[in-house]
Each structure stands twice: as C-alpha cells, then as structure tokens.
Protein backbone atom coordinates (compact mmCIF):
# COMPACT_ATOMS: atom_id res chain seq x y z
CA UNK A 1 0.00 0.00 0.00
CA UNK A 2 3.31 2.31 0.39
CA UNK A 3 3.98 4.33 3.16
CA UNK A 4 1.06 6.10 5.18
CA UNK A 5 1.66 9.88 4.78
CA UNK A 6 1.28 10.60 8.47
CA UNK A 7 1.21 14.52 7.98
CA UNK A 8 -1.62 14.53 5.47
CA UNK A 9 -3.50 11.94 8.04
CA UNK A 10 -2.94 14.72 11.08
CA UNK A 11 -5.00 17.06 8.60
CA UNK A 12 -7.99 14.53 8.61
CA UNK A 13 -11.20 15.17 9.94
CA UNK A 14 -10.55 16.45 13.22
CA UNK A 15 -8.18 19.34 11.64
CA UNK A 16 -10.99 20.55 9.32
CA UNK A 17 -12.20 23.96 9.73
CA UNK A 18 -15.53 24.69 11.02
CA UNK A 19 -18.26 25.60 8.45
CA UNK A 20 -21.02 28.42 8.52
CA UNK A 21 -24.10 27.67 7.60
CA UNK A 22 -24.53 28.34 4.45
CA UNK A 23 -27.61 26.60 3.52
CA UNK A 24 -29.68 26.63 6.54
CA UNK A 25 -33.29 28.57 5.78
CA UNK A 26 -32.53 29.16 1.54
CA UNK A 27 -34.80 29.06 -1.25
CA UNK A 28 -34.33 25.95 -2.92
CA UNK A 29 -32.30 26.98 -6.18
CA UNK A 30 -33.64 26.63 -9.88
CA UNK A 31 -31.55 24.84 -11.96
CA UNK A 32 -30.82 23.50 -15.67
CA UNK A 33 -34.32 23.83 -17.93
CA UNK A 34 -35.37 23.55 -15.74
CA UNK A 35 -36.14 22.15 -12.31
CA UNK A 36 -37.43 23.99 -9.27
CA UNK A 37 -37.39 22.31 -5.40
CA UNK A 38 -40.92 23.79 -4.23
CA UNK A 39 -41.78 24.02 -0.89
CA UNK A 40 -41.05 23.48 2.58
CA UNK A 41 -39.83 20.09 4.77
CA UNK A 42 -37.34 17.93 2.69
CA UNK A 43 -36.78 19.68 0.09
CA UNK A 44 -36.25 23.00 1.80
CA UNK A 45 -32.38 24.06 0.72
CA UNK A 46 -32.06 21.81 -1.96
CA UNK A 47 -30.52 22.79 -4.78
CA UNK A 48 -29.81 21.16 -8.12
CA UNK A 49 -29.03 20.88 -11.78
CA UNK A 50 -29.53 18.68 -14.29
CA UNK A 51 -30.05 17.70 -17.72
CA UNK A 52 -29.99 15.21 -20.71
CA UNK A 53 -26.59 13.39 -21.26
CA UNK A 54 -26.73 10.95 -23.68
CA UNK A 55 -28.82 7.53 -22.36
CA UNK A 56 -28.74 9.27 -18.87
CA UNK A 57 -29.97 12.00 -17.44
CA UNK A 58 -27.05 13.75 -14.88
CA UNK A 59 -28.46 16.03 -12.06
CA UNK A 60 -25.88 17.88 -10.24
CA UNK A 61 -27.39 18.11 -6.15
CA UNK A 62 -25.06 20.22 -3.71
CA UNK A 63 -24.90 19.46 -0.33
CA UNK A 64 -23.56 22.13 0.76
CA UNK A 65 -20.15 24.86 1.04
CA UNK A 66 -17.07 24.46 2.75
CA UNK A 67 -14.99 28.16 3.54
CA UNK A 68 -11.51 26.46 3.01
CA UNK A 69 -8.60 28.68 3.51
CA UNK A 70 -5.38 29.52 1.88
CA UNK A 71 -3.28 27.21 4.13
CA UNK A 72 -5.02 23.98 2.88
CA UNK A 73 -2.70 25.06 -0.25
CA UNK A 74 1.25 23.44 0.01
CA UNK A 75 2.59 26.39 -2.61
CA UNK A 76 4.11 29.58 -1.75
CA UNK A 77 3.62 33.30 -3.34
CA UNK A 78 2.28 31.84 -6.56
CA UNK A 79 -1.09 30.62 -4.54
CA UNK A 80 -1.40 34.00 -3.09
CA UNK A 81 -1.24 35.46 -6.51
CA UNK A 82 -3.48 33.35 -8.22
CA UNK A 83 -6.27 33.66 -5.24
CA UNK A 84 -5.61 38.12 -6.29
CA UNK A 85 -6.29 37.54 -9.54
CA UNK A 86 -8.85 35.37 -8.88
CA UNK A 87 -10.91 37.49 -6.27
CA UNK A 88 -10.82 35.16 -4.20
CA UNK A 89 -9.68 33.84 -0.54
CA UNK A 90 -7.25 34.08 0.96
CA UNK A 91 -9.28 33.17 4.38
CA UNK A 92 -12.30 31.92 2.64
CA UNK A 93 -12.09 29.96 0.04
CA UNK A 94 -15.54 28.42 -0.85
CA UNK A 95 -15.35 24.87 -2.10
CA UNK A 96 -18.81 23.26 -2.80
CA UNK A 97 -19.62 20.00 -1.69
CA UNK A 98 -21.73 18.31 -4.51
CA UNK A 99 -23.05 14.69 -4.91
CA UNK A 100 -24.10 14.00 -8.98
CA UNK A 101 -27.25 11.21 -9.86
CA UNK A 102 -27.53 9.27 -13.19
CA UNK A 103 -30.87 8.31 -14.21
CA UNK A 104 -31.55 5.68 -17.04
CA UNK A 105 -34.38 3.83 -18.18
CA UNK A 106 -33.59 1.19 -16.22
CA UNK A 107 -31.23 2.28 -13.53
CA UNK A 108 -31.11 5.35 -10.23
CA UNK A 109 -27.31 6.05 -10.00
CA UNK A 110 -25.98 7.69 -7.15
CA UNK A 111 -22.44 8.96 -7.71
CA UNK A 112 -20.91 9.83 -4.03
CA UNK A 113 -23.57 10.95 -1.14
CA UNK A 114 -22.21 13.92 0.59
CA UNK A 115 -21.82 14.30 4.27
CA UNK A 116 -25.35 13.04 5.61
CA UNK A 117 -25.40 13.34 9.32
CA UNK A 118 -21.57 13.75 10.06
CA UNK A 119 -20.10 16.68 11.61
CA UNK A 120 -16.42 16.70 10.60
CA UNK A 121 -17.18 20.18 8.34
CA UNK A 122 -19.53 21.90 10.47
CA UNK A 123 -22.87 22.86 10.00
CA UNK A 124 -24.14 23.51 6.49
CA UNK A 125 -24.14 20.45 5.30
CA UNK A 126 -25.77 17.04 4.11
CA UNK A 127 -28.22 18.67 1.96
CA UNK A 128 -28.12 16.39 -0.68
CA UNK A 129 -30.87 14.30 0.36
CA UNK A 130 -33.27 17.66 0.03
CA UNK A 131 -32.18 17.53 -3.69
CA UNK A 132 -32.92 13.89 -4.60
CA UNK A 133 -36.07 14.38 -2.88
CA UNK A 134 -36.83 17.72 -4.80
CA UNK A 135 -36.22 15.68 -7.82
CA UNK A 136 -38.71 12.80 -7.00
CA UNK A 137 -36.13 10.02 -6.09
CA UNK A 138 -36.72 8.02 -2.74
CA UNK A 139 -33.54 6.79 -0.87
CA UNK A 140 -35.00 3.07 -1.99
CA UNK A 141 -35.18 4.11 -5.69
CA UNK A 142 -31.22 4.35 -5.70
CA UNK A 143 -30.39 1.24 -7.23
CA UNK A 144 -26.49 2.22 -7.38
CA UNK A 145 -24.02 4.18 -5.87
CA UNK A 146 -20.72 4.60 -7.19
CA UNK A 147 -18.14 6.29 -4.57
CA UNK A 148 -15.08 7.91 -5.75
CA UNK A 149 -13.18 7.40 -2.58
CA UNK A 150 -14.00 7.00 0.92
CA UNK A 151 -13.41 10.16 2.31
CA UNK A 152 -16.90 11.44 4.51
CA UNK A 153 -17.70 14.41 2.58
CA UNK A 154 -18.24 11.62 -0.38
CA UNK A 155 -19.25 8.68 1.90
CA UNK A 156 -20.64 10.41 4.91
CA UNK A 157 -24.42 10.32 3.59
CA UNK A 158 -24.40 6.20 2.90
CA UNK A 159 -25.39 5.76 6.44
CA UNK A 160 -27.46 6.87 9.06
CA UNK A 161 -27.25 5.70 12.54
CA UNK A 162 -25.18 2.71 11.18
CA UNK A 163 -27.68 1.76 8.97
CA UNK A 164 -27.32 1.87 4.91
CA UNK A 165 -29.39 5.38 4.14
CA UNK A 166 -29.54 3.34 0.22
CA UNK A 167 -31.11 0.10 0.93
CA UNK A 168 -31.63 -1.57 -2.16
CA UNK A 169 -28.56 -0.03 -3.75
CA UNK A 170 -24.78 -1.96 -4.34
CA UNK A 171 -21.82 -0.26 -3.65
CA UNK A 172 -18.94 -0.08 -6.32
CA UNK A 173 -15.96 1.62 -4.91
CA UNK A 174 -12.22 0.72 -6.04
CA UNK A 175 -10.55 -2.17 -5.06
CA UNK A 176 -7.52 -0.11 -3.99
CA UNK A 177 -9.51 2.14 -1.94
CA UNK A 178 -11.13 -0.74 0.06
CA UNK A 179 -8.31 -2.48 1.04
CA UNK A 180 -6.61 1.20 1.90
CA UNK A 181 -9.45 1.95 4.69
CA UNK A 182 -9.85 -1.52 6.01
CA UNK A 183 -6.25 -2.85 6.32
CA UNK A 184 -5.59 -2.99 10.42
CA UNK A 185 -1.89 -2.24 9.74
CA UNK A 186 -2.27 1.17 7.88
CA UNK A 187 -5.03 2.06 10.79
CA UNK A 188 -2.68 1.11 13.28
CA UNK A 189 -0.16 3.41 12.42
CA UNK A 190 -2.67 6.81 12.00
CA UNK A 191 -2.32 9.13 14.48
CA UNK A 192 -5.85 9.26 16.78
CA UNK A 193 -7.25 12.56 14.44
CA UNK A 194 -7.70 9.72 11.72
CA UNK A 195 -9.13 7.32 13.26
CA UNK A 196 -12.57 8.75 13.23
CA UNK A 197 -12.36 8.71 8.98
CA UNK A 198 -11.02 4.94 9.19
CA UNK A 199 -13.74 4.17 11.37
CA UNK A 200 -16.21 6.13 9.21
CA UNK A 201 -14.82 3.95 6.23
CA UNK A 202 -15.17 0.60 7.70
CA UNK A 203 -18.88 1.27 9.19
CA UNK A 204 -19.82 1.98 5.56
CA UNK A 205 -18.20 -1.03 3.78
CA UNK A 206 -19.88 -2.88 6.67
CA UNK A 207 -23.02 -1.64 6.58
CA UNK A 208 -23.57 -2.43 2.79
CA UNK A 209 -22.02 -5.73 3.66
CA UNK A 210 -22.03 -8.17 0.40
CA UNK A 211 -23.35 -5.35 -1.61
CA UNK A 212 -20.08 -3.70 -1.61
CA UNK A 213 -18.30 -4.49 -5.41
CA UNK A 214 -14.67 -4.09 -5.73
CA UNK A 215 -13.95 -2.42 -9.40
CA UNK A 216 -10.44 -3.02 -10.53
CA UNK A 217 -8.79 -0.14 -12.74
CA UNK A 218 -10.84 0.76 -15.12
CA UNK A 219 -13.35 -1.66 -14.58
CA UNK A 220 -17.10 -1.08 -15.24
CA UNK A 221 -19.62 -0.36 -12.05
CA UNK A 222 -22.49 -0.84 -14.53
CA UNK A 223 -22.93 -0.47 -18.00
CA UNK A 224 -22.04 3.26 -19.31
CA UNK A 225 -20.35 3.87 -16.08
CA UNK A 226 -17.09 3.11 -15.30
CA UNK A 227 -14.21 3.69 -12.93
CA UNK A 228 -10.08 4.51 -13.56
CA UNK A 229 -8.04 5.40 -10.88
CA UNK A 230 -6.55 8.90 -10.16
CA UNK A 231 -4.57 8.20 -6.91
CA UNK A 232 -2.73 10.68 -4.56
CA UNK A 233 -5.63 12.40 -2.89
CA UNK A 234 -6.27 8.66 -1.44
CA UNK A 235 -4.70 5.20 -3.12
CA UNK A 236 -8.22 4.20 -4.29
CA UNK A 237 -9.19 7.63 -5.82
CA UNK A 238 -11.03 6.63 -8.67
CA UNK A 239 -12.84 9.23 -11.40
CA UNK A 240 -15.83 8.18 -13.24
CA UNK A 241 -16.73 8.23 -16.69
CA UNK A 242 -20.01 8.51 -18.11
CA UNK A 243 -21.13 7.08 -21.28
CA UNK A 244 -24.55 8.41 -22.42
CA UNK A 245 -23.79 6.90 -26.03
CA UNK A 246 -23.53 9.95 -27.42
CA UNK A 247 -22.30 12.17 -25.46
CA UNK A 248 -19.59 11.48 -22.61
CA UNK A 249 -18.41 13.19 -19.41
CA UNK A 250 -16.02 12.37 -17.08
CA UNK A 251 -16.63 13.29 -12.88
CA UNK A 252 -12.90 14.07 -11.72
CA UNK A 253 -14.25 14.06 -8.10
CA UNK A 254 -10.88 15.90 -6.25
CA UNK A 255 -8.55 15.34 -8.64
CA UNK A 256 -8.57 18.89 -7.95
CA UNK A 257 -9.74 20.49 -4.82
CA UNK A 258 -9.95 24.41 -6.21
CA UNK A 259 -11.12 25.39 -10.17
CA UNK A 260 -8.93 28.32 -9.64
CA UNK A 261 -6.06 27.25 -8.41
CA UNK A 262 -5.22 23.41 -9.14
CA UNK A 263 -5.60 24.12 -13.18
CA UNK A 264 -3.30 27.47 -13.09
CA UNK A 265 -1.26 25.76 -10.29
CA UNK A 266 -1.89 22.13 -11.11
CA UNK A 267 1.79 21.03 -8.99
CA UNK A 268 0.60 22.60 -5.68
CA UNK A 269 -0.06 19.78 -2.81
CA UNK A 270 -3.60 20.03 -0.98
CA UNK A 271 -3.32 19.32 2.84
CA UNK A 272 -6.12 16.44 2.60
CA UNK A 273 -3.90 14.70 -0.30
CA UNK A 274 -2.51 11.10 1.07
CA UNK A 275 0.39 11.92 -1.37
CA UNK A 276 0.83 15.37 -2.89
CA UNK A 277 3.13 14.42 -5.48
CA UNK A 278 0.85 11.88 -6.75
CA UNK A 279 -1.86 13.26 -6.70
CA UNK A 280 -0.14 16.56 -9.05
CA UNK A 281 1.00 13.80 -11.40
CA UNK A 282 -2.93 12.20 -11.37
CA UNK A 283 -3.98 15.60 -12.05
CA UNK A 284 -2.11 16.47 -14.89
CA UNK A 285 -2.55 13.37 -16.36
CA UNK A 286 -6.39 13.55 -16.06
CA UNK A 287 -6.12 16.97 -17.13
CA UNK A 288 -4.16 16.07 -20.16
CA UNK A 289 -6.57 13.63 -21.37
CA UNK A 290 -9.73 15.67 -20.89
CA UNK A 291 -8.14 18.48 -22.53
CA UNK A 292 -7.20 17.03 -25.74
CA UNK A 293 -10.21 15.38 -26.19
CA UNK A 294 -12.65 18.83 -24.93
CA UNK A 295 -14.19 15.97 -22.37
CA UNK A 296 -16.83 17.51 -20.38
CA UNK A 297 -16.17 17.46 -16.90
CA UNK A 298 -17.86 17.09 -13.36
CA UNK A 299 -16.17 18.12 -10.08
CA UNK A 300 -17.37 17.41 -6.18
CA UNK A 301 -15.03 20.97 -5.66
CA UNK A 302 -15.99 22.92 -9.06
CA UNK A 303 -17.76 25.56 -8.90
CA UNK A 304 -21.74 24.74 -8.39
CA UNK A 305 -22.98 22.71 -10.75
CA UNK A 306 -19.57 21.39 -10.94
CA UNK A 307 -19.80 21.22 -15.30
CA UNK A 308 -17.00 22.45 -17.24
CA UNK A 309 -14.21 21.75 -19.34
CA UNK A 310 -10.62 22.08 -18.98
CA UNK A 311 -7.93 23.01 -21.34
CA UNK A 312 -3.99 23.85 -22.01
CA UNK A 313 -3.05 27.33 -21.37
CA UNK A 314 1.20 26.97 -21.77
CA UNK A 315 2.03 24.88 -19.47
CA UNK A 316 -0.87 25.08 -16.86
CA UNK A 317 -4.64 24.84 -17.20
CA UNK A 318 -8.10 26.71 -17.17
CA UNK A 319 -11.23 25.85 -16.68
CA UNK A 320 -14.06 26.89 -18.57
CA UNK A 321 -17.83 26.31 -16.75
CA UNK A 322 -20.38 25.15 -18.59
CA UNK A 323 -24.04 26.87 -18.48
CA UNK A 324 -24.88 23.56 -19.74
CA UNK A 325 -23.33 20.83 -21.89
C-alpha cells in the first residue's frame, strides 16, 4: 500500500475547519431547464441541476459549502497570486460540496452521497438528500451508488445511525480504496485525528455488507459507467466516466480540490492529499486527457454545478464552466 503519509493523516477530519451555515433557511435553487425544489420540509435548501446526457440524465445536487482557507494550499507566493487575480480567498475559500445522480431507463445512479449526518465540516451540510427528494427520487429508488473514494464528505451520507441510508442499492468503490481503509496495519499506524475517517470507512463497507463491489482499474460499475483510478488524494481515488452513447463526461471528483487554483497551479499539494506528489502527477494526467479530447467534466469541488471543461493554457490549465453541456 506504500507508506502512510502521516502529515496529510494529522489534517484529517478532526483538523478541518468549522463551516457556517450556508444553507440553513434558503430558497431551494432553480436549476438546468429547468427544475425547481418547491416548498417546505425535505426539500427545503435543496438545490440542483440537471439535464440530458446521452442515455442518462445527470443532475448535479449540492450538499452544501465548505470556507476552506489559503493554508489547505502546500505552494508559496504563486497561490497568493493566483487567489488576487482570482478574487478570491485568501481566508475563505468556498469549495462546494456536490453529490451528482444518473438516471436511465432502467437504472437510479448515485455517484458519491455527501456528508449526511456527520459533523467533521460543520454545520451547512448534508443537503443532498433535500435535492434527490426535490427531484422525485426516494432513498430506496437508488439502485447504485458509485463512490469515488472514501473520504466522509463523499461517503458520509451512505449511512445513518449505522444503517445503509440506500437500501436496495450496491456499492462499487475501487478495489484499492477498500483495502486502503480496512487494512488494520495502515489504521494502526494513524495518528488518533484519523481514526474517526477509518472508522467512518469501515462502518460503511460494513453496513452495505455483500453489496459492496470491488472495481479493478478501469473496470465497469455498470454499464455506461465506469471507474479509472486517479490516486494521490487517497490510493483508491477513482474518477468516473459517463457514457450516455452519445455524449460522454467524465466526474474528476478531487482530482482537484480548487477550479482556480489546481488548473493554473496544477503542482501545488492540498493538505487532505494522502500523497501530494501523486496526486499533481494524477492531475495532470487527467487533465491532459480531458483536454485534448474537450471531455466535459464534473467536479465534487468545481464551482456549483460542478460542469465544465478544462484546457492547455502553456504549461498550466483553465477551466471553462459550462451553463450547460
């Protein structure tokens, strides 16, 4: 498994910052062409995007911001002059939090699930089930969900009170990121402010029991959607490509953790990253690929609804949002 980065572990959970509430009491938001979360009760603060994609229908559903600051970025003066040009930071730096559903004729796809009823990021959060309910799907419609990696703003929302939130749904995760969370040996040597996100990790996989599939390297979770790993931000990180026939997009999950600054600076470590260096390389190498071929992208950390593309500018990056694909 290679060696456990013990300073990116002592950033885990218990080091992140404490949220505002963002969401608490807002008008649900109207999104794509378009749909509206009415009302009051569970679908109060939801808010959502989506629209056609091939076969599938992709709905982005936020569950909510997270003010990250400018030391959760490893660089040096160029950070700080990126985040001026940008507008932004360098004490807040908003990061969304977003969760993204597949719907096919015959399948409910749930691709990651927010932070449900944990804590670790403050208040704020786990607003994502508001915005499957605001889009008519019931926790037992989810037939699938497919989790990038097991880290709880992606996994958090799985269960609640130990119990599997999806109940009818299988789990596909990566093989690599399985055997990260559960080995007793890794776990063992975390410091006690990871423990809780090991623990987190295990009650999940447990939960779901024999649900839980293990997809190899770019193996498919179901048809159209597969997974290829992009380690460094964890060993199992694993992107997600979409194949709606004819039209494609690929859901980058953290590959980067800031639009602004991972494609202008796409070398600069993030303090969450199990490996920094590999997870730059991962980046530029999923950046390279989406680039050349003008792949439309989804991020968890983009800005809200997360759709964009990404192309060369010399020898960094930009990112362009999409209004819609």
């Amino acid at each position: 498994m290679g060696t456990l980065n013990r300073r990116a572990l002592l950033k885990g959970v218990a080091a992140l910052p404490v949220a505002g509430t963002v969401l608490a009491g807002a008008h649900p938001a109207r999104a794509d062409g378009h749909d509206m979360a009415g009302g009051q009760g569970a679908t109060d603060g939801a808010a959502f995007y989506g629209a056609q994609l091939g076969a599938f229908r992709v709905t982005a559903l936020l569950d909510g911001i997270v003010p990250l600051g400018r030391a959760f970025f490893l660089g040096g003066a160029e950070v700080d002059q990126v985040l001026a040009e940008a507008a932004i930071g360098p004490d807040v730096l908003p990061a969304p939090v977003s969760a993204f559903l597949l719907q096919s004729q015959d399948r409910t796809i749930l691709i990651d699930a927010g932070m449900g009823e944990q804590q670790g990021l403050g208040p704020g959060l786990g607003r994502m089930m508001a915005g499957l309910a605001a889009v008519g799907v019931a926790p037992g419609d989810v037939d699938l969900v497919v989790l990038t990696h097991a880290h709880p703003d992606h996994l958090g929302g799985l269960i609640k009170g130990g119990a599997p939130v999806f109940a009818n749904a299988e789990l596909a995760v990566s093989e690599t990121e399985v055997a990260f969370w559960t080995d007793a040996g890794i776990m063992a040597q975390a410091p006690a402010e990871a423990q809780p996100t090991f623990q987190l990790a295990q009650s999940v996989f447990s939960a779901y029991g024999d649900r839980v599939t293990r997809v190899a390297d770019g193996g498919e979770a179901t048809k159209g959607v597969s997974m290829m790993l992009s380690p460094g931000h964890t060993p199992g990180h694993s992107v997600v490509r979409i194949d709606g026939g004819d039209r494609q997009l690929l859901m980058i999950a953290d590959t980067l953790a800031s639009a602004d600054v991972h494609t202008a600076l796409p070398d600069v470590g993030f303090g969450f990253d199990s490996d920094p260096a590999q997870a730059a390389a991962s980046r530029r190498r999923i950046f390279d690929m989406v680039s050349a071929d003008r792949t439309l992208v989804a991020g968890t950390h983009v800005h809200f609804p997360g759709f964009g593309r990404i192309i060369k500018a010399g020898s960094a990056y930009r990112y362009l949002p999409a209004t819609w694909m």
